[in-house]
N, C-alpha and C. Protein backbone atom coordinates (compact mmCIF):
# COMPACT_ATOMS: atom_id res chain seq x y z
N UNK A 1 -33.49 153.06 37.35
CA UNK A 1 -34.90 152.77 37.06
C UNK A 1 -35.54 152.06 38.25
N UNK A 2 -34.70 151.57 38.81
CA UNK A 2 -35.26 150.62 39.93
C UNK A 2 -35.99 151.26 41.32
N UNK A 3 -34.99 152.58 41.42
CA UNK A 3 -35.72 153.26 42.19
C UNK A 3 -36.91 153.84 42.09
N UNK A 4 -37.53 154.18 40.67
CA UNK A 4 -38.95 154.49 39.97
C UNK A 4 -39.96 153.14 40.22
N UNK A 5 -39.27 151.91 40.28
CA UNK A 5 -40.19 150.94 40.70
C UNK A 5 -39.87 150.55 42.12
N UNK A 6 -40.83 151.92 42.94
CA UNK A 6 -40.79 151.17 44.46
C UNK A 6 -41.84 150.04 44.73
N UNK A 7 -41.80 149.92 45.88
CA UNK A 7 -42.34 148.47 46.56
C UNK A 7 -44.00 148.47 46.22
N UNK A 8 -44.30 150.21 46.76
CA UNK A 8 -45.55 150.38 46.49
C UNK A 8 -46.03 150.57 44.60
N UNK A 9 -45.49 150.94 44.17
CA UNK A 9 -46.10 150.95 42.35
C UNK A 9 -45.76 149.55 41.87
N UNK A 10 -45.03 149.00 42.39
CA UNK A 10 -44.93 147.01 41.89
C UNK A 10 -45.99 146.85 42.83
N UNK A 11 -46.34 147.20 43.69
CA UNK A 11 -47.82 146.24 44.55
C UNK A 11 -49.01 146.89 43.90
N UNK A 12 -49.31 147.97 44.23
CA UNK A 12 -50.35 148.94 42.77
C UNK A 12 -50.52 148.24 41.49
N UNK A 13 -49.50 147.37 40.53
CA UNK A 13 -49.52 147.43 39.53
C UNK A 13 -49.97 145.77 39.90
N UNK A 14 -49.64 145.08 40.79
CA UNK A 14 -49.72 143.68 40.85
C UNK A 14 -51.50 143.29 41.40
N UNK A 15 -51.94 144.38 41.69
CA UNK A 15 -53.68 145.17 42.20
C UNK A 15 -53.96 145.18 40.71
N UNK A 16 -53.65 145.65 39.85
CA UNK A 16 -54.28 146.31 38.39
C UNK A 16 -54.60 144.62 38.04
N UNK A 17 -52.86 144.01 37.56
CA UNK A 17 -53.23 143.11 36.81
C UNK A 17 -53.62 141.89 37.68
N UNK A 18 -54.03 141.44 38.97
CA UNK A 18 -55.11 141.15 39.57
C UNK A 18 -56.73 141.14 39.14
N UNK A 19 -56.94 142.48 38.91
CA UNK A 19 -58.13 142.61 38.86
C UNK A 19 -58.63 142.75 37.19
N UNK A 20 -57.42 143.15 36.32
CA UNK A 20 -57.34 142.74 35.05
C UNK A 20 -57.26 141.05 34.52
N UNK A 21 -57.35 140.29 34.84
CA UNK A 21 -57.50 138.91 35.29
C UNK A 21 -58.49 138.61 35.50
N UNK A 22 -59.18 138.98 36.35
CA UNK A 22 -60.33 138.95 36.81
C UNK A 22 -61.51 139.28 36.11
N UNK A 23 -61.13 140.18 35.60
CA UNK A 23 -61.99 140.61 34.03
C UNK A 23 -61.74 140.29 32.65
N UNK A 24 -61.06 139.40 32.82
CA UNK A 24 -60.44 138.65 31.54
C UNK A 24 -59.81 140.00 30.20
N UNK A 25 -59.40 140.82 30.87
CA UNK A 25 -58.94 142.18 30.09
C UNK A 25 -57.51 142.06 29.56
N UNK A 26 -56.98 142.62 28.77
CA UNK A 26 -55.60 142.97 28.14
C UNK A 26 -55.46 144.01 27.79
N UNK A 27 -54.33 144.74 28.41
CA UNK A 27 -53.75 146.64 28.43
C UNK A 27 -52.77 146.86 27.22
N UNK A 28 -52.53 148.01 26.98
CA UNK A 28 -51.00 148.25 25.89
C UNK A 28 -51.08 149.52 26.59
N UNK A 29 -49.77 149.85 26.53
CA UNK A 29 -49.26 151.60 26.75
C UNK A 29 -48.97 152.32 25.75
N UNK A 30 -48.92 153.14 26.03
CA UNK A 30 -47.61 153.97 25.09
C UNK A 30 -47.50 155.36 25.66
N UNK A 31 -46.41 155.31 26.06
CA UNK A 31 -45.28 156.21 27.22
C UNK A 31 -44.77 156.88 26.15
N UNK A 32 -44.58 158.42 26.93
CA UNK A 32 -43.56 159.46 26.57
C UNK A 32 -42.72 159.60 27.58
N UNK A 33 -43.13 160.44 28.53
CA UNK A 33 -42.19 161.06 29.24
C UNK A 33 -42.25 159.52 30.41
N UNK A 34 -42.69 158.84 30.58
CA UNK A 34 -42.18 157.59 31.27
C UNK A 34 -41.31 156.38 31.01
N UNK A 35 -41.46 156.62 29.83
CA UNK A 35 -39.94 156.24 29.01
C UNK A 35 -40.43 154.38 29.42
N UNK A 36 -41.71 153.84 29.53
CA UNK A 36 -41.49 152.78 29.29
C UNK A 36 -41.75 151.89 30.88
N UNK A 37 -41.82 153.26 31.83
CA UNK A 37 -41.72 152.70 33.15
C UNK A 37 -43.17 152.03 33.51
N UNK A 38 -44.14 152.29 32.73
CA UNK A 38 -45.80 151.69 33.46
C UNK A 38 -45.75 150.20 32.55
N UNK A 39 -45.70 149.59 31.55
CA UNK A 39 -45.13 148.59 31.20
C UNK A 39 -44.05 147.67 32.09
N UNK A 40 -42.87 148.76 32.45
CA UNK A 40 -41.99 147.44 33.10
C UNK A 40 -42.41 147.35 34.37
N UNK A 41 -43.64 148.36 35.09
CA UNK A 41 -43.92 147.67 36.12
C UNK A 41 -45.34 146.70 36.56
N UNK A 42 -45.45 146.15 35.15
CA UNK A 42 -46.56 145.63 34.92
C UNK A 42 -45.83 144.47 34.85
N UNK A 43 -45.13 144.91 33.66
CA UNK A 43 -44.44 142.97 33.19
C UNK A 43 -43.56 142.52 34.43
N UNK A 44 -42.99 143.26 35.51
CA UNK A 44 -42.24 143.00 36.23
C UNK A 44 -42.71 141.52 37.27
N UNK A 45 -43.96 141.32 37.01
CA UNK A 45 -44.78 140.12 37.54
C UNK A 45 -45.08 139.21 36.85
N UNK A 46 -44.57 137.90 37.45
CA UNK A 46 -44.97 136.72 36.36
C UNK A 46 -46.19 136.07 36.25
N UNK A 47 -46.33 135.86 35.29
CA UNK A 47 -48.19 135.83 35.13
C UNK A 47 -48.46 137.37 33.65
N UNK A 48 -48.15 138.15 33.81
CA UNK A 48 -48.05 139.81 33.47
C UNK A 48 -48.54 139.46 32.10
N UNK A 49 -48.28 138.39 31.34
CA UNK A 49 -48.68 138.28 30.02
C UNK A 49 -49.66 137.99 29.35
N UNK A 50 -50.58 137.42 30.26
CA UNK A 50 -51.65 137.32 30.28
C UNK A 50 -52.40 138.52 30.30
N UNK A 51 -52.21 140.01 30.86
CA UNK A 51 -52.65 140.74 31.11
C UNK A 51 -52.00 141.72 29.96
N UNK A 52 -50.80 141.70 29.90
CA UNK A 52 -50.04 142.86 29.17
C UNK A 52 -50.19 142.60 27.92
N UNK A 53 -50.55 143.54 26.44
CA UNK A 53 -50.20 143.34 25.46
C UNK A 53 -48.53 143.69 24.95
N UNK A 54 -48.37 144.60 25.68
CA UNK A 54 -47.51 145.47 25.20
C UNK A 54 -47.21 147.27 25.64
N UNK A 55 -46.26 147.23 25.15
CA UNK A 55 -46.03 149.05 25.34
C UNK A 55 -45.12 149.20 24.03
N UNK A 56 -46.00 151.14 23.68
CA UNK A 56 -44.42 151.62 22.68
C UNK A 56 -44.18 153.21 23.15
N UNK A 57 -43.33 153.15 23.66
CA UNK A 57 -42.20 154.25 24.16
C UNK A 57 -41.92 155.25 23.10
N UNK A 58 -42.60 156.07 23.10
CA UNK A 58 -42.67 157.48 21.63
C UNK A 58 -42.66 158.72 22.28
N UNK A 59 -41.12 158.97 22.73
CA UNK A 59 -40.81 160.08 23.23
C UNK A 59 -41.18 161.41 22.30
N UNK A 60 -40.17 161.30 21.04
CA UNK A 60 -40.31 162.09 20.28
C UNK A 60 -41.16 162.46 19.37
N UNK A 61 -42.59 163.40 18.67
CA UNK A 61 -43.17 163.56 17.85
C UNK A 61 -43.00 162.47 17.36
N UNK A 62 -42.24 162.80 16.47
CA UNK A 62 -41.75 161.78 15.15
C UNK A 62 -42.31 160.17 14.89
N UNK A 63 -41.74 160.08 16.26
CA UNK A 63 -42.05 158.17 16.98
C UNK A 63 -43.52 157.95 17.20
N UNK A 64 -44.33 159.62 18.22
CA UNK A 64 -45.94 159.67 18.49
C UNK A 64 -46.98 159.12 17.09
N UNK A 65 -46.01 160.03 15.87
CA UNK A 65 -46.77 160.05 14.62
C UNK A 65 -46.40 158.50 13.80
N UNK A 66 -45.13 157.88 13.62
CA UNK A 66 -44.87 156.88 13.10
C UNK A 66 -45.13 155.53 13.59
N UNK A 67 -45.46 155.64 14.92
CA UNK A 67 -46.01 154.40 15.87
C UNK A 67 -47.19 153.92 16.00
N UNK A 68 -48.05 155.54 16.95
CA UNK A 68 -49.41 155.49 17.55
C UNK A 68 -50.20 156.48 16.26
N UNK A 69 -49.52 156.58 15.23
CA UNK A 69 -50.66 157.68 14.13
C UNK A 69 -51.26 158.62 14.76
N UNK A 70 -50.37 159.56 15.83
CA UNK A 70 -50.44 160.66 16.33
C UNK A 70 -50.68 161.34 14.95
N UNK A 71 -51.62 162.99 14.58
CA UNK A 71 -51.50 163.38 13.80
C UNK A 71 -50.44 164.41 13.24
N UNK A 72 -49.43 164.60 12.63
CA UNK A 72 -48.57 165.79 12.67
C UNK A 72 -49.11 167.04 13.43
N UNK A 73 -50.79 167.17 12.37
CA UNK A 73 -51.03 168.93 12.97
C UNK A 73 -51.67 168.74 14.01
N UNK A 74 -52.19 167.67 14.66
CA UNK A 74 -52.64 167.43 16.64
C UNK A 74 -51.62 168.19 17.10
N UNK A 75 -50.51 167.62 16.67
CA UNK A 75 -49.02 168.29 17.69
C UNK A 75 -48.24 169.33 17.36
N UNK A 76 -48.76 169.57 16.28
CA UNK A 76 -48.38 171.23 15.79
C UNK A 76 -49.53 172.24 16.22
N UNK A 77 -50.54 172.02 16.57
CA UNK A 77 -51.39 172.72 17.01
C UNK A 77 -51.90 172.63 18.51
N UNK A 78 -51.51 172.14 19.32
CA UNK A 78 -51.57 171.39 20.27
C UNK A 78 -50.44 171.14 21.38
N UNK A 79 -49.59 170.32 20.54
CA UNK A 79 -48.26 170.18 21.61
C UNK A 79 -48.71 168.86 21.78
N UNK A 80 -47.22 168.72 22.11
CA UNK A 80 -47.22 167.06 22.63
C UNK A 80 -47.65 166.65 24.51
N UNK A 81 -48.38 167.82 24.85
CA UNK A 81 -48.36 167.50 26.16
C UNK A 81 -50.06 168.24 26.19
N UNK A 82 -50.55 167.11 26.04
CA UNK A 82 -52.55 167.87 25.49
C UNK A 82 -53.24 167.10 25.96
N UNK A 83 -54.24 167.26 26.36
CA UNK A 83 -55.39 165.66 25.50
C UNK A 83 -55.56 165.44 25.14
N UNK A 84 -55.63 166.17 24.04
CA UNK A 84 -55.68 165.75 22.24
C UNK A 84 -54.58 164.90 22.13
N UNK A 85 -53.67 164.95 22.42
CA UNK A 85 -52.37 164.02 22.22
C UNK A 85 -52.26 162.46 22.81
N UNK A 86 -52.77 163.15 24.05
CA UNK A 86 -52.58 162.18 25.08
C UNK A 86 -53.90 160.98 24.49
N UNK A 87 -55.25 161.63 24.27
CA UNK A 87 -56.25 160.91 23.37
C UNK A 87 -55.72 160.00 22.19
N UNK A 88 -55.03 160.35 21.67
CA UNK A 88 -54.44 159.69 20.09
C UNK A 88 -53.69 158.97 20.43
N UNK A 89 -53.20 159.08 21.37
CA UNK A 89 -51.61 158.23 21.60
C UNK A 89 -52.58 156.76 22.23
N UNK A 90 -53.68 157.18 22.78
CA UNK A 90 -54.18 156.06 23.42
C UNK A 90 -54.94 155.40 22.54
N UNK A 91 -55.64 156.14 21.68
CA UNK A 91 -56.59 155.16 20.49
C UNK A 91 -55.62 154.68 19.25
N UNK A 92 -54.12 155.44 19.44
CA UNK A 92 -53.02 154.74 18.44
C UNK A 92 -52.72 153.45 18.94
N UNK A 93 -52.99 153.15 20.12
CA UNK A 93 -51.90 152.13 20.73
C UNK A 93 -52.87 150.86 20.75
N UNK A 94 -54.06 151.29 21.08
CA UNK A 94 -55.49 150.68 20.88
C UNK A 94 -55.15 149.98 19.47
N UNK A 95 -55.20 150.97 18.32
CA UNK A 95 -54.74 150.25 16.93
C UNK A 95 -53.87 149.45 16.94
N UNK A 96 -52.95 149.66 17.64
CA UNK A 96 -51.63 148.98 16.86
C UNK A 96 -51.34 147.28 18.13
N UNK A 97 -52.75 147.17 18.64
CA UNK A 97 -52.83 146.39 19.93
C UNK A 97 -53.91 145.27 19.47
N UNK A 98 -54.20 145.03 18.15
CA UNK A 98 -55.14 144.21 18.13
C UNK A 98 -56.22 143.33 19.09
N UNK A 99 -55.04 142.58 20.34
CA UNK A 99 -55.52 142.08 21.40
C UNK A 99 -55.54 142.68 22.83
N UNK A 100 -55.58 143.63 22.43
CA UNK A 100 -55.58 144.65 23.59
C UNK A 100 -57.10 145.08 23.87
N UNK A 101 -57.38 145.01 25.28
CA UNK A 101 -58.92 145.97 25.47
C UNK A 101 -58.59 147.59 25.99
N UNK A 102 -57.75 147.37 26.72
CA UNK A 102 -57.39 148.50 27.21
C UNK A 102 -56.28 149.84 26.48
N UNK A 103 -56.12 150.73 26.94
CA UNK A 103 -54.79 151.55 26.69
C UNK A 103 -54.93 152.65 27.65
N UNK A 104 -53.47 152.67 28.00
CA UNK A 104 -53.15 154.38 29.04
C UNK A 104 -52.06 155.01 27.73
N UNK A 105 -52.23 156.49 27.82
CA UNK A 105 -51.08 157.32 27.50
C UNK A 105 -50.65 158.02 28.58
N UNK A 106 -49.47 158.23 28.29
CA UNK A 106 -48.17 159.16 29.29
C UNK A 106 -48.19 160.70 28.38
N UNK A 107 -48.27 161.47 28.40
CA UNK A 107 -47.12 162.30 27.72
C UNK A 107 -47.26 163.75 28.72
N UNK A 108 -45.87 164.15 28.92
CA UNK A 108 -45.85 165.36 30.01
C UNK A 108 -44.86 165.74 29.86
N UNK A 109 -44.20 166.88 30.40
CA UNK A 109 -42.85 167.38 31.05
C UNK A 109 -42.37 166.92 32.31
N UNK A 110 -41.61 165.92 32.68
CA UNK A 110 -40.52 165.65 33.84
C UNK A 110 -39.81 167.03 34.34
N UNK A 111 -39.04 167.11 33.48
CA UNK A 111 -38.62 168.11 33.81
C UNK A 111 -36.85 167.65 33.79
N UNK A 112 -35.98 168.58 34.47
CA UNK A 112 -35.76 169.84 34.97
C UNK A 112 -36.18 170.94 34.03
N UNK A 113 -36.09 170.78 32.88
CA UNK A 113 -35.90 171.83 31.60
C UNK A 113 -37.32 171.16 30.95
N UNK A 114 -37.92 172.11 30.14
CA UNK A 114 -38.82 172.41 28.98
C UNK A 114 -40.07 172.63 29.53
N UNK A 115 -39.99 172.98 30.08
CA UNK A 115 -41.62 173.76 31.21
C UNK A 115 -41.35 175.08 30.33
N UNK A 116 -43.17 175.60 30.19
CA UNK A 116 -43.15 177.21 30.32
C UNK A 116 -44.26 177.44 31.09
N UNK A 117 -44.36 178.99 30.93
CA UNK A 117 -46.02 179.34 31.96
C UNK A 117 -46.84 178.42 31.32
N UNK A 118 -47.35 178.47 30.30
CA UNK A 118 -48.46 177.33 30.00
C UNK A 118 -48.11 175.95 29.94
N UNK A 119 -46.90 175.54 30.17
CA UNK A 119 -47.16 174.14 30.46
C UNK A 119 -46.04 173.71 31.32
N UNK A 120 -45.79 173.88 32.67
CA UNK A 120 -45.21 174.22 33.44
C UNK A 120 -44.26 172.46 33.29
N UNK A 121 -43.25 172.60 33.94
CA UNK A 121 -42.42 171.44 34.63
C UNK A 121 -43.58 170.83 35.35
N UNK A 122 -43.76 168.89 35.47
CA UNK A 122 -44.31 168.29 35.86
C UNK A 122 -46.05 168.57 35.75
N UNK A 123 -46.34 168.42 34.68
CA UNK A 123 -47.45 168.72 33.75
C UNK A 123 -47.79 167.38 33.07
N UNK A 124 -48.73 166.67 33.56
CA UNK A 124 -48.43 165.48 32.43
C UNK A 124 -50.04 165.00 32.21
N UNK A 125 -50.06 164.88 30.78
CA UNK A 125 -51.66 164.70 30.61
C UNK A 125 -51.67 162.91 30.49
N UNK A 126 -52.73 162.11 30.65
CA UNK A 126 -53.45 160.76 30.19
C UNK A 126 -54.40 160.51 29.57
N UNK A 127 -54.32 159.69 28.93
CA UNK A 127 -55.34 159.20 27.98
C UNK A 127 -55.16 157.88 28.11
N UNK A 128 -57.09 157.52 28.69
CA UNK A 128 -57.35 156.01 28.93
C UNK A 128 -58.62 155.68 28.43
N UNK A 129 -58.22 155.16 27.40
CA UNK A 129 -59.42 154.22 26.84
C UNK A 129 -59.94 152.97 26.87
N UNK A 130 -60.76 152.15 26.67
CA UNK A 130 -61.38 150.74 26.32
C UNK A 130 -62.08 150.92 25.30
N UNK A 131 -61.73 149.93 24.84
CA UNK A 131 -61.87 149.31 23.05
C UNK A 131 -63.38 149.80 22.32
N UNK A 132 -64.02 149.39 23.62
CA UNK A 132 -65.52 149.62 23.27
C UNK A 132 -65.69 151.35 23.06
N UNK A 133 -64.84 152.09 23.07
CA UNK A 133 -64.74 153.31 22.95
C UNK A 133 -64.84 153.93 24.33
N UNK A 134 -65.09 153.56 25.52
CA UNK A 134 -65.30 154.60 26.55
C UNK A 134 -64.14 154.49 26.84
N UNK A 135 -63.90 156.15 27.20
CA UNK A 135 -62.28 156.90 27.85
C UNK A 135 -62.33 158.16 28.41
N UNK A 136 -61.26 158.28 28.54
CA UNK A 136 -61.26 160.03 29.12
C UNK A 136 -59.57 160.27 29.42
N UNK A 137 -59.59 161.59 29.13
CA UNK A 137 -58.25 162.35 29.34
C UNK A 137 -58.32 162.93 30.68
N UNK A 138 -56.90 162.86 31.43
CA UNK A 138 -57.21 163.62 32.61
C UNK A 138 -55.12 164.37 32.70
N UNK A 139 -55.60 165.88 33.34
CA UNK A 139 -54.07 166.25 33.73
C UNK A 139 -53.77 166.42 34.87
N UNK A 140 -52.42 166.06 35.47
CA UNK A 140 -52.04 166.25 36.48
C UNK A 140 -50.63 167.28 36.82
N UNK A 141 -50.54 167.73 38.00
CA UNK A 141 -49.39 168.58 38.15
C UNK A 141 -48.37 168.48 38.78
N UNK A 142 -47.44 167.77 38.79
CA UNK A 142 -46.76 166.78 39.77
C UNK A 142 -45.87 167.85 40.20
N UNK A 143 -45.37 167.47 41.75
CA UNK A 143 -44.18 168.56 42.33
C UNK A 143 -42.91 167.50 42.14
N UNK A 144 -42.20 167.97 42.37
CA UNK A 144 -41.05 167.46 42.54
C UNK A 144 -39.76 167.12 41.52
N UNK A 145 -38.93 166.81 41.56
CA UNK A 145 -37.70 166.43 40.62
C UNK A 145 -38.16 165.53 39.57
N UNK A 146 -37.67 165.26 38.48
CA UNK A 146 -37.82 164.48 37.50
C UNK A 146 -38.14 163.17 37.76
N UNK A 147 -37.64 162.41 38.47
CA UNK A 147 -37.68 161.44 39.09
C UNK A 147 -39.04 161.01 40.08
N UNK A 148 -39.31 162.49 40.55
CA UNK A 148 -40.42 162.50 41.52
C UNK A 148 -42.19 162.46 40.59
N UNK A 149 -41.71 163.02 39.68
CA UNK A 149 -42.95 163.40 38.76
C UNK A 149 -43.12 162.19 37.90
N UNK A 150 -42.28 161.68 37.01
CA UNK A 150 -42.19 160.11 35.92
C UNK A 150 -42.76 158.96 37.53
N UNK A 151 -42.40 159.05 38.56
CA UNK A 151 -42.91 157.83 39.65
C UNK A 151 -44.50 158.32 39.92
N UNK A 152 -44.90 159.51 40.33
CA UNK A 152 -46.23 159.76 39.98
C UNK A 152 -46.69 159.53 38.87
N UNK A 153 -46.48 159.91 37.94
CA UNK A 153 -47.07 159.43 36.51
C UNK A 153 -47.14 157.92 36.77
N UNK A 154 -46.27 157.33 36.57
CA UNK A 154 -46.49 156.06 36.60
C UNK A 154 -47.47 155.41 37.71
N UNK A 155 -47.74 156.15 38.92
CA UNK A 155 -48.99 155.83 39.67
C UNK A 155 -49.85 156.08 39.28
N UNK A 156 -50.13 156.91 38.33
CA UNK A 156 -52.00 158.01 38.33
C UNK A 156 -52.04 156.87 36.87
N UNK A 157 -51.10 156.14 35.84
CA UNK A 157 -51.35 155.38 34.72
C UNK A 157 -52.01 154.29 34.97
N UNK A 158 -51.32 153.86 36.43
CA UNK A 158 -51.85 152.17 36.88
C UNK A 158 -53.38 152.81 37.48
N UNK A 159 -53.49 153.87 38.31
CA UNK A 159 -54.87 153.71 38.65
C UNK A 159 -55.87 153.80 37.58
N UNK A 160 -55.33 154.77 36.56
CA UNK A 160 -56.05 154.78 35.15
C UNK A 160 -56.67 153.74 35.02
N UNK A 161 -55.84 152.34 34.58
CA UNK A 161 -55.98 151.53 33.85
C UNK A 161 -57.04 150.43 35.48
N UNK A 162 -57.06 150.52 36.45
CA UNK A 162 -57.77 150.00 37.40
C UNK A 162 -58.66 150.71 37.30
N UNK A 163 -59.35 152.07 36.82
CA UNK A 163 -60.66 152.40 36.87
C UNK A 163 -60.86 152.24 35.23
N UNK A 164 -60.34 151.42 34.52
CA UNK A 164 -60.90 151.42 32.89
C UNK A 164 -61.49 149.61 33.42
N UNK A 165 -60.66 149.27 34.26
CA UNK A 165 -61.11 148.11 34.59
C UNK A 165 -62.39 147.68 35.66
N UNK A 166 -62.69 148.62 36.66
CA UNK A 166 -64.01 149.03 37.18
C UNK A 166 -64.36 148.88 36.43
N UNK A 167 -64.76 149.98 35.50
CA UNK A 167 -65.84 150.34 34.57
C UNK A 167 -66.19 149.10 33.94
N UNK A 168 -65.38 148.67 33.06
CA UNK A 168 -65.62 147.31 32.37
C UNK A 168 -66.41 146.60 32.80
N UNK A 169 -65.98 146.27 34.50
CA UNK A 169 -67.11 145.12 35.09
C UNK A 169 -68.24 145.20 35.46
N UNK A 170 -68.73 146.80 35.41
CA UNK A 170 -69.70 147.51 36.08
C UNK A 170 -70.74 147.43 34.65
N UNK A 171 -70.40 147.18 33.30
CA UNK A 171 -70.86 147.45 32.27
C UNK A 171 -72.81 146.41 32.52
């Protein structure tokens, strides 16, 4: 895992909750295919608690729907790798975050295995909201090994959550 937190995504993330501070803001996650990694490189800084509410790690459907109140038929109709998904997972986490302003979602294919033509290896959608309701879903297409794609993800989450934090101050 340690190698997923290089020098640069612990300095990126130590920029977020900087400027999350600064805006007197509080984030929650909730990771799929990052398994938890945009959280530990948030909390990985002391001070982080002030900023962090939390993360919940809902790889599987099951966890999306029993955690973040993903809807069954979102992801039966949809897939777990959507914006629709990626949307819910973020206004679930929002819920289940009371003191939270913020939220990012993860959910994608890493890979090596479960890519198809329509949703290829290193495919990973986000969903970033603020409380006040403004958000947006965005997808990305990452190259590289499993490893290579979950360390991008985990970059494009922290900038997420640094432009939910723009916005905020710009309000």
């Amino acid at each position: 895992m340690t190698s997923m937190l290089n020098q640069q995504i612990l300095a990126r993330a130590a920029e977020v909750l900087g400027r999350m501070r600064d805006a007197g803001l509080r984030a929650v996650t909730a990771e799929s295919c990052t398994g938890g990694l945009v959280a530990a490189a948030l909390t990985h800084h002391a001070g982080s608690s002030d900023m962090v509410e939390g993360g919940f790690v809902t790889y599987s459907n099951a966890m999306k729907t029993a955690l973040l109140g993903v809807p069954p038929a979102l992801l039966a109709h949809h897939g777990a790798v959507s914006a629709e998904v990626a949307a819910s997972m973020a206004r679930g986490a929002l819920a289940h975050a009371p003191d939270a302003d913020l939220a990012v979602a993860i959910t994608g294919i890493a890979g090596p295995g479960g890519g198809s033509a329509e949703k290829p290896v290193g495919l990973v959608w986000f969903g970033a909201i603020r409380r006040d309701g403004e958000g947006s879903t965005i997808s990305r297409q990452f190259a590289g090994d499993r490893e290579a794609v979950r360390s991008q993800a985990v970059a494009q989450a922290l900038d997420l959550l640094a432009d939910l934090t723009d916005a905020h101050m710009h309000i």
